[in-house]
Protein backbone atom coordinates (compact mmCIF):
# COMPACT_ATOMS: atom_id res chain seq x y z
CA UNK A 1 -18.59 92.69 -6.33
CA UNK A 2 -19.45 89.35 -7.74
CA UNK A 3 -16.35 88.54 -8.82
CA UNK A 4 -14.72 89.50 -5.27
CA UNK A 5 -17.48 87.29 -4.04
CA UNK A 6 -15.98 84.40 -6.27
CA UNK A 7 -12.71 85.01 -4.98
CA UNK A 8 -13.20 84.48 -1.60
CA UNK A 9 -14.94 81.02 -2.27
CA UNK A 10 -12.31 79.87 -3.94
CA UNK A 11 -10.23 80.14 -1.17
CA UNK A 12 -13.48 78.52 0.98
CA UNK A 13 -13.82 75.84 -1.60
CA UNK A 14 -10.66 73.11 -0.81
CA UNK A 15 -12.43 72.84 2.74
CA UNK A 16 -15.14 71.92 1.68
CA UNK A 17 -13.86 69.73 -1.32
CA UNK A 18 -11.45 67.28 1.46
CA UNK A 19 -15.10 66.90 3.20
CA UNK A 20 -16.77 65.95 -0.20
CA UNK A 21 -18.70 69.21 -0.56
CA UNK A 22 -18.44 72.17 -2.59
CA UNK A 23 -20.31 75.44 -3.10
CA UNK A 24 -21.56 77.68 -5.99
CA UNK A 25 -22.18 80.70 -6.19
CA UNK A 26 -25.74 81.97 -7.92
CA UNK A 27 -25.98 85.22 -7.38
CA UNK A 28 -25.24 88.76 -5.32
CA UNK A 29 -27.76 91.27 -5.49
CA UNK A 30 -27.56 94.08 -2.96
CA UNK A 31 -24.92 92.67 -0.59
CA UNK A 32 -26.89 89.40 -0.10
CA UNK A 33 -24.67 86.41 -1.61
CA UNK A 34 -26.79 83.63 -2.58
CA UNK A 35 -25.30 79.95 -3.02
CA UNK A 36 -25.66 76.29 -3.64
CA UNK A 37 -23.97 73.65 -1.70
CA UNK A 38 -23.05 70.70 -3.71
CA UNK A 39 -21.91 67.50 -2.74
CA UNK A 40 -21.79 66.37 0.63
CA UNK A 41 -22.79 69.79 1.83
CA UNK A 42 -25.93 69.91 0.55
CA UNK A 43 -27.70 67.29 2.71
CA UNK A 44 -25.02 68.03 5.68
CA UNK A 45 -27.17 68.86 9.23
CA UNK A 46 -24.07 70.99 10.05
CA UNK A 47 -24.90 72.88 6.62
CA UNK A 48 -26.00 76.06 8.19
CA UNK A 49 -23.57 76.26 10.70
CA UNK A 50 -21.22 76.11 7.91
CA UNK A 51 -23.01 78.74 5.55
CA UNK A 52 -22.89 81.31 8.54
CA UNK A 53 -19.83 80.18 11.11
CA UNK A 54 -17.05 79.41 8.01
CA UNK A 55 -18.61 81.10 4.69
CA UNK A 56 -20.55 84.32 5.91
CA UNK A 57 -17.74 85.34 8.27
CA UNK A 58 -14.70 84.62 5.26
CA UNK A 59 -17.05 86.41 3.00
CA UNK A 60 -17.32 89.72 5.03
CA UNK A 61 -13.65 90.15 5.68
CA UNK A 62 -13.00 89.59 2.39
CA UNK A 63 -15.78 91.52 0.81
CA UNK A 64 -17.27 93.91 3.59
CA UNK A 65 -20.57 94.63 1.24
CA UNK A 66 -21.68 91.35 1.85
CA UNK A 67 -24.70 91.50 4.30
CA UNK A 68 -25.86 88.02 4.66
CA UNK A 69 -24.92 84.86 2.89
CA UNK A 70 -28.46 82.54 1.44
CA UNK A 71 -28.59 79.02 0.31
CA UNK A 72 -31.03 78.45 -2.17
């Protein structure tokens, strides 16, 4: 599942890159993707909006295990 997880991202990741951000993933256990943001992202105040309204929504149609998507 990770590695479906990583999948998806990468096709998340060039948004985020042309805004100066990026994202990592750090781990999956039980369906709950957890993730870094990096860049611009990470001190973003649209940062959540992003994590649940553009990555959590990709993730699940892409991966349908995927429960809930965490920064940390």
């Amino acid at each position: 599942m990770k590695e479906r997880v990583e999948q998806a991202l990468e096709s998340i990741r060039p948004a985020l890159q042309a805004d100066g951000g990026d994202i990592e993933l750090v781990d999956v256990v039980e369906g709950i993707v957890k993730v870094r943001l990096k860049g611009a992202c990470a001190g973003c105040p649209m940062s959540q909006f992003t994590l649940a309204h553009h990555v959590e929504v990709r993730l699940k149609e892409e991966v349908p295990e995927v429960v809930r998507v965490e920064p940390v």
